[in-house]
Protein backbone atom coordinates (compact mmCIF):
# COMPACT_ATOMS: atom_id res chain seq x y z
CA UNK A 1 0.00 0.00 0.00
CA UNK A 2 2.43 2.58 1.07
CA UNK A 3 6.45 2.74 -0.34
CA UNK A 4 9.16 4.11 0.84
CA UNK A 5 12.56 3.73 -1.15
CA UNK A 6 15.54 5.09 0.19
CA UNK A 7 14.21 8.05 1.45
CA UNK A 8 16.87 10.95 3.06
CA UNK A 9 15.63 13.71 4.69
CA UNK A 10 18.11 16.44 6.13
CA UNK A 11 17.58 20.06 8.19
CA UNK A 12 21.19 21.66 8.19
CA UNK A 13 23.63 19.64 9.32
CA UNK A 14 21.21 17.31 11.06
CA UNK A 15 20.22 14.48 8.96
CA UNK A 16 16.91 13.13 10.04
CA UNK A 17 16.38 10.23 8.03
CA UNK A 18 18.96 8.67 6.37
CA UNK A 19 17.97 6.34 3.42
CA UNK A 20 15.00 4.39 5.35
CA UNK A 21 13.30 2.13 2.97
CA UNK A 22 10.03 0.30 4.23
CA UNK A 23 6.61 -1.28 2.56
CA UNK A 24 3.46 -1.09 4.50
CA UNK A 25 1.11 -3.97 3.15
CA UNK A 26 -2.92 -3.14 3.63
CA UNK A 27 -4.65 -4.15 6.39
CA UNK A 28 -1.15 -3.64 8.57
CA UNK A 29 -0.92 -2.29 11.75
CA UNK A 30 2.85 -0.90 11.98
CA UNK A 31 4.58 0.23 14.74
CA UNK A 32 7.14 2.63 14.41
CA UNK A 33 9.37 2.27 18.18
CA UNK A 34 12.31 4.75 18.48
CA UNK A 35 13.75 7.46 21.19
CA UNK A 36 12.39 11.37 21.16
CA UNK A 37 14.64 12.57 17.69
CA UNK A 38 15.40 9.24 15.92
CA UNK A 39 12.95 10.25 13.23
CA UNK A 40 9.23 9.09 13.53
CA UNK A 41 7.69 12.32 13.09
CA UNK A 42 10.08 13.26 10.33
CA UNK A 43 8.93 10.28 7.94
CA UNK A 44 5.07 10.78 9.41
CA UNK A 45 5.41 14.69 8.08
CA UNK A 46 7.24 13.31 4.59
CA UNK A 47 4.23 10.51 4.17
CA UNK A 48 1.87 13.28 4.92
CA UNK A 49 3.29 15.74 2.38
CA UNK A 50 4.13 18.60 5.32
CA UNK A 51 7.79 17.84 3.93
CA UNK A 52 9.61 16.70 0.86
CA UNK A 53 12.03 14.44 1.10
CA UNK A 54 15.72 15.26 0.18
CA UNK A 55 16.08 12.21 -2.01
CA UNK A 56 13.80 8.88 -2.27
CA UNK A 57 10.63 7.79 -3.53
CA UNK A 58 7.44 7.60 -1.87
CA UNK A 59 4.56 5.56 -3.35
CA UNK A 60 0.39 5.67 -2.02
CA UNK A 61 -1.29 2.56 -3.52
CA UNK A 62 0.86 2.68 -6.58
CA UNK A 63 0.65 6.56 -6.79
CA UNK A 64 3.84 9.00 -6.09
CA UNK A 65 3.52 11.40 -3.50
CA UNK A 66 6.15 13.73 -4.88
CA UNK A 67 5.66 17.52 -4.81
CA UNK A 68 2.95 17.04 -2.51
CA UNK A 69 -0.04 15.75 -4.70
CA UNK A 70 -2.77 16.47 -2.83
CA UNK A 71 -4.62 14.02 -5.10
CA UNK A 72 -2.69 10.41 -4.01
CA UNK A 73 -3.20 11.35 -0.36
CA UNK A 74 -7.41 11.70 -0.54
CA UNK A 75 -6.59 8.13 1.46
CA UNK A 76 -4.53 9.41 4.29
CA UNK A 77 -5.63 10.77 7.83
CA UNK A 78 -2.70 12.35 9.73
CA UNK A 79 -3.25 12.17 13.81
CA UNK A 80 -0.37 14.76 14.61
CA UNK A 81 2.19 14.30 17.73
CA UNK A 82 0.68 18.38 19.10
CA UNK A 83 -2.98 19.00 19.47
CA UNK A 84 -4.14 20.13 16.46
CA UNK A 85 -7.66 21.69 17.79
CA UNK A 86 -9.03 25.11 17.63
CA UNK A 87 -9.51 25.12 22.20
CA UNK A 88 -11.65 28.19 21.67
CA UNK A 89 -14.60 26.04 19.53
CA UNK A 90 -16.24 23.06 20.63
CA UNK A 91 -16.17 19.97 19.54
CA UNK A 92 -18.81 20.01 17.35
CA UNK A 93 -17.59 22.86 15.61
CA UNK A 94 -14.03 21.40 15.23
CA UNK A 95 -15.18 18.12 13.55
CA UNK A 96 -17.77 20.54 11.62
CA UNK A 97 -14.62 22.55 10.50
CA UNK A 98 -12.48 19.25 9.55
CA UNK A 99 -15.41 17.81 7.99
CA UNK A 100 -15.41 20.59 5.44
CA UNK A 101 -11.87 20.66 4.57
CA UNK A 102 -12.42 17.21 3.56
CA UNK A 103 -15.59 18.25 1.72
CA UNK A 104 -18.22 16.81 3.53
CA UNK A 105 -21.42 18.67 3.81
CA UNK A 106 -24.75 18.23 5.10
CA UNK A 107 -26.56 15.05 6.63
CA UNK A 108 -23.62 13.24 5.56
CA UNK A 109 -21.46 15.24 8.00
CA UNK A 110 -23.92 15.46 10.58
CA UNK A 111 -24.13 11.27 10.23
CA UNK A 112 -20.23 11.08 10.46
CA UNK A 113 -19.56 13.42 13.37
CA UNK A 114 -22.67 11.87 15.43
CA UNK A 115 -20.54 8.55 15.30
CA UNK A 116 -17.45 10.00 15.63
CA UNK A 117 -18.19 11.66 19.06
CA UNK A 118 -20.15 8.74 20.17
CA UNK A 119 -17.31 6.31 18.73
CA UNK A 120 -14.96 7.93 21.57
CA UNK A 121 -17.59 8.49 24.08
CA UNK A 122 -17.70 12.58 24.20
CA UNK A 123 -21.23 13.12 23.35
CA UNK A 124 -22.40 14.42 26.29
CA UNK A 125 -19.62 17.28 26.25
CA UNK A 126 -19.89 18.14 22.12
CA UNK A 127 -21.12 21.52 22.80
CA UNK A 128 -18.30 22.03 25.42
CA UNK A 129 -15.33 24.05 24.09
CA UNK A 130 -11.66 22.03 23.79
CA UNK A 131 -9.66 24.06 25.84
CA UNK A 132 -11.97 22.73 29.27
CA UNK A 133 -11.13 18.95 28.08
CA UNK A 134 -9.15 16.93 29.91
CA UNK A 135 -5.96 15.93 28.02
CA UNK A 136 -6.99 12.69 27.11
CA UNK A 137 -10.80 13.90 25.72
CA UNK A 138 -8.57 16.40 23.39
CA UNK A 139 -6.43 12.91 22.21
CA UNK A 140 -9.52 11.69 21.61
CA UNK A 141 -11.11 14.22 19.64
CA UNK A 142 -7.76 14.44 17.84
CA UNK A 143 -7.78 11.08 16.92
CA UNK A 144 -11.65 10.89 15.23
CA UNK A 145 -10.90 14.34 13.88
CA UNK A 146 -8.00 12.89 10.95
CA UNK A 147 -11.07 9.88 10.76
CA UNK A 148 -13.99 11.66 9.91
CA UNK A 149 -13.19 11.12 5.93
CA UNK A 150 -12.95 7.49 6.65
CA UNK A 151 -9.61 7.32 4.85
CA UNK A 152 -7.78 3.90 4.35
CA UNK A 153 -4.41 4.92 6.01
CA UNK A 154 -3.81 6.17 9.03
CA UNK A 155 -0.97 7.69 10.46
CA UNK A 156 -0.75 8.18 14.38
CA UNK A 157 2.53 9.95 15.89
CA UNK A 158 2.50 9.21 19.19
CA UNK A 159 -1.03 9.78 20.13
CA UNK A 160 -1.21 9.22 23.26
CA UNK A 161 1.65 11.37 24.56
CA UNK A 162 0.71 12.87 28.22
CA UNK A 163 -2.79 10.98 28.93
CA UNK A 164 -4.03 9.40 31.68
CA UNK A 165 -3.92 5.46 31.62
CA UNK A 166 -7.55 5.02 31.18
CA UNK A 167 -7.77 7.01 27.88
CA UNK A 168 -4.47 5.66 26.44
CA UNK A 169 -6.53 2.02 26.40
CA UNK A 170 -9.54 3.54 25.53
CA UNK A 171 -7.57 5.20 22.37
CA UNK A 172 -5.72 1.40 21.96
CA UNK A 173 -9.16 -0.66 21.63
CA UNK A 174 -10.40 2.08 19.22
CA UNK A 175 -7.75 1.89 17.38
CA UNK A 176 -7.86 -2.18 17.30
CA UNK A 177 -11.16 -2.21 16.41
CA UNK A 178 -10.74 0.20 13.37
CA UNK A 179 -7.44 -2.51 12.38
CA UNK A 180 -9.95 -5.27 12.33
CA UNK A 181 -12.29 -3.56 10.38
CA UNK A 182 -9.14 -3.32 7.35
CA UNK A 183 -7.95 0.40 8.21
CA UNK A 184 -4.08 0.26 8.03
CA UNK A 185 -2.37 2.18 10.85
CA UNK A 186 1.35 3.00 11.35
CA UNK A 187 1.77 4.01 14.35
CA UNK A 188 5.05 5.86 16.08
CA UNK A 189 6.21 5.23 19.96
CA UNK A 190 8.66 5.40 22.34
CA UNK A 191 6.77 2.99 24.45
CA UNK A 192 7.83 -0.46 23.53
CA UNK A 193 4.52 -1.64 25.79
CA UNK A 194 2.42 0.06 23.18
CA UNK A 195 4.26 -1.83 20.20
CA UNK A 196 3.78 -4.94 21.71
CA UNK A 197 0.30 -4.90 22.29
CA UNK A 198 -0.73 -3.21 19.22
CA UNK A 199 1.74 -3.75 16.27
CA UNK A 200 1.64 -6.92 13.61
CA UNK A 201 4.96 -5.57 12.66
CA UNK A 202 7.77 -3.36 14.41
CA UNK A 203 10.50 -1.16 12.38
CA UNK A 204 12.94 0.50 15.24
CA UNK A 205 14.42 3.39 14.33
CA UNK A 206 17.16 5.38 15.80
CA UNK A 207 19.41 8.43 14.74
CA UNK A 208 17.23 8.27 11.15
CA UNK A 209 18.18 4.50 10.52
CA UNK A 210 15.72 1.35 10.62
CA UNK A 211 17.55 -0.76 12.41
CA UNK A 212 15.13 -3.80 12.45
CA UNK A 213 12.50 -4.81 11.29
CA UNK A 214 9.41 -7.64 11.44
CA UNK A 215 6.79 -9.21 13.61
CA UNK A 216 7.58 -9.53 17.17
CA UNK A 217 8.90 -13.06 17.51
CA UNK A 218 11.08 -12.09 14.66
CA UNK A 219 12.90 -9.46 16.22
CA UNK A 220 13.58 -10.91 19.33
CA UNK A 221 14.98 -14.03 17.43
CA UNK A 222 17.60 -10.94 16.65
CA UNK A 223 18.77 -11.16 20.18
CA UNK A 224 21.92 -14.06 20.77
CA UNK A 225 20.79 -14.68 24.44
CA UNK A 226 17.43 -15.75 25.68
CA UNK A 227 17.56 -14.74 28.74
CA UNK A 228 18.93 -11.23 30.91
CA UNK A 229 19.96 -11.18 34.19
CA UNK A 230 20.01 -7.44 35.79
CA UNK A 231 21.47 -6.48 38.76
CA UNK A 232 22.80 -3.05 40.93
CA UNK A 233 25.95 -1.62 40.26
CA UNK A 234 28.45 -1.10 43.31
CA UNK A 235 31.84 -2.28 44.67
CA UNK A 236 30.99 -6.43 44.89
CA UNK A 237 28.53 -6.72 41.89
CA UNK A 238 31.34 -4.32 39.52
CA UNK A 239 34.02 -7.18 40.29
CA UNK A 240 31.10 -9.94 39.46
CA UNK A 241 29.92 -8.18 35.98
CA UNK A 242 34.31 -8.23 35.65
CA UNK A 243 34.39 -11.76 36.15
CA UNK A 244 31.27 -12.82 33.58
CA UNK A 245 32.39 -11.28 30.76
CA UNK A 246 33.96 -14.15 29.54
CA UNK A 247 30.68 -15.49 29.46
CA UNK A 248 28.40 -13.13 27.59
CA UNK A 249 27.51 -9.61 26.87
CA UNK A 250 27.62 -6.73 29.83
CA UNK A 251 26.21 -3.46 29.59
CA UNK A 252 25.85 -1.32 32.31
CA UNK A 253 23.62 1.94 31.96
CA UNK A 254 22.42 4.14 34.95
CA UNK A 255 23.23 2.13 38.04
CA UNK A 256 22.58 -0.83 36.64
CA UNK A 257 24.17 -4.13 34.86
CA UNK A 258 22.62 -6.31 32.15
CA UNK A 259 24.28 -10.14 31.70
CA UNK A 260 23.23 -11.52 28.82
CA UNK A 261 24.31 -14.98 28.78
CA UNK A 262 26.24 -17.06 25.78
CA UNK A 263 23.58 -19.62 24.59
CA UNK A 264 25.29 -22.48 26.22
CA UNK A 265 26.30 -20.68 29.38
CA UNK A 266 24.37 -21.99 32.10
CA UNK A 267 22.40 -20.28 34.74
CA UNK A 268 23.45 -22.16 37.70
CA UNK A 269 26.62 -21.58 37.13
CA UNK A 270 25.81 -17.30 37.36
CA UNK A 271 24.36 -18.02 41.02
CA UNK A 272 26.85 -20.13 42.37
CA UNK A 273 29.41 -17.70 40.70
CA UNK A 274 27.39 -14.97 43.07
CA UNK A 275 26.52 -16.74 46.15
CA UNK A 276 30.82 -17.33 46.10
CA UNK A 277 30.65 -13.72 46.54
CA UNK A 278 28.05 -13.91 48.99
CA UNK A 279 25.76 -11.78 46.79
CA UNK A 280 22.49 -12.26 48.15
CA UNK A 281 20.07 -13.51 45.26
CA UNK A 282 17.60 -10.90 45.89
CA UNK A 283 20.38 -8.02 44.29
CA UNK A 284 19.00 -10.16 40.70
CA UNK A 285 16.22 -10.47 38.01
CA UNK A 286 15.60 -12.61 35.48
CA UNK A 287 13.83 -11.67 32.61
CA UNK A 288 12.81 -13.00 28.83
CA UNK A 289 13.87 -10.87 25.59
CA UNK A 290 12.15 -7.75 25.15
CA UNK A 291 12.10 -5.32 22.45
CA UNK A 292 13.73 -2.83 24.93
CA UNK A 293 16.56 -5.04 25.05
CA UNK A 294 16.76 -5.70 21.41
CA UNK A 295 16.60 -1.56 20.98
CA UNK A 296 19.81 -1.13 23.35
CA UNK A 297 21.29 -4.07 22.02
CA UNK A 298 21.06 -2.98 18.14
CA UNK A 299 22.02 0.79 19.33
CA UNK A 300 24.05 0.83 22.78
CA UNK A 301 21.20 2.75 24.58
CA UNK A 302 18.58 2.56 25.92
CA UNK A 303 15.10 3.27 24.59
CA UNK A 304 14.17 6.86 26.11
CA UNK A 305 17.45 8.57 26.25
């Protein structure tokens, strides 16, 4: 459905994307999982014709999106990282607004804003103006405002940014729903919790690069351990993480070390190693892969420096 072939995008000496290529098949929901700066929003705002790439291709259903043809992106619907409401109006008379941009006019809006508002359960407070909503009502109406021309892409940069728990899942099982009704979604995060509940498939990007990419299960098939073993930093657990380096991969970030084993390294011999020490086992945790662990193992840090 959507293209992109080794697209560049630079501002100064800053290079923001640097030849990413990716295909986003229809019916997808992608998740986009990188840091604050390692280029999500960039390739949402190139996708969405806001910018023009430096170099590459982009493709809509077959269709280039060069020099911002408004005409190949009639199937798009851009839910931006900032607010993009007028807090002064209400909520009817944002939708109303959006709804006319797209060109939708009379019972036919009326029809698709009526659902809309229902659809993310701010009926009751449609005559309310934005700026008294509660952060997560404004994600909300944010969210059903880049819907209301039922397009067949939709792009979501980080939508749920600041919110309350409780609206985050409410915006998740909207979202879901509108998947499994064929809408394709790519969707950017720093939360690797949100990529793992939501996303079919996972690019992770850092410093403009796609570093990975594929389902889940595929990516943590990346990692050469299956398992992690974290523990504190300090004076007797520094000389262990010394000692078990000849056994597998340390990194230590914050005031913490990560031991991630050799495949046939076993575990028993990691405890006895620290109860010769007499590290008491509670100073450890075990844990499976996770796509935080991938992230700092593909780029040396972790996922929201």
């Amino acid at each position: 459905m959507l293209t992109l072939t080794s697209i560049t995008k630079r501002f100064g000496t800053l290079t923001a994307l640097d030849g990413v290529s990716l295909e986003i098949g229809r019916g997808e929901f992608f998740g986009l999982l990188g840091p604050n700066g390692a280029g999500k929003s960039t390739l949402m705002s190139l996708v969405a014709g806001l910018r023009e790439p430096d170099s590459g291709a982009l493709t809509l259903n077959h269709q280039s999106l060069a020099g911002g043809r408004a005409s190949a992106r009639t199937d798009l619907g851009l839910v931006p990282q900032h607010i993009a409401l007028y807090e002064e109006l209400s909520a009817d008379q944002n939708l109303r607004i959006f709804g006319a941009l797209y060109g939708l006019r009379g019972q036919e809006l009326e029809n698709r804003i009526d659902a809309a508002l229902e659809a993310v359960q701010l009926t009751d407070r449609r005559k309310s103006p934005v700026k008294t909503y509660s952060g997560g009502m404004q994600r909300r109406l944010n969210l059903v405002a880049a819907l209301l021309h039922r397009p067949k892409l939709l792009l979501c940069d980080e939508p749920t940014v600041g919110i309350d728990p409780q609206s985050r899942n409410a915006i998740f099982e909207y979202l879901e729903a509108l998947n499994r009704d064929g809408l394709t979604i790519i969707y950017s995060t720093h939360y690797m919790e949100e990529a793992t509940r939501l996303c079919s498939r996972i690019g992770i990007i850092d410093h403009g690069k796609l570093h990975a990419l594929g389902t889940l299960d595929e990516l943590l098939a990346k990692l050469p351990f299956e398992e992690e073993i974290r523990f504190p930093t300090g004076p007797d657990t520094d000389a262990l993480a010394a000692k078990l380096t000849a056994h597998g991969e340390i990194q230590t970030t914050d005031s913490t070390h990560r031991f991630r084993p050799q495949p046939d390294y076993k575990l028993s011999n990691f405890y006895g190693l620290a109860e010769s020490q007499a590290l008491p086992a509670r100073l450890f945790t075990s844990q499976r892969p996770t796509l935080e662990a991938l992230f700092l193992h593909l780029t040396g840090r972790t996922l929201r420096e």
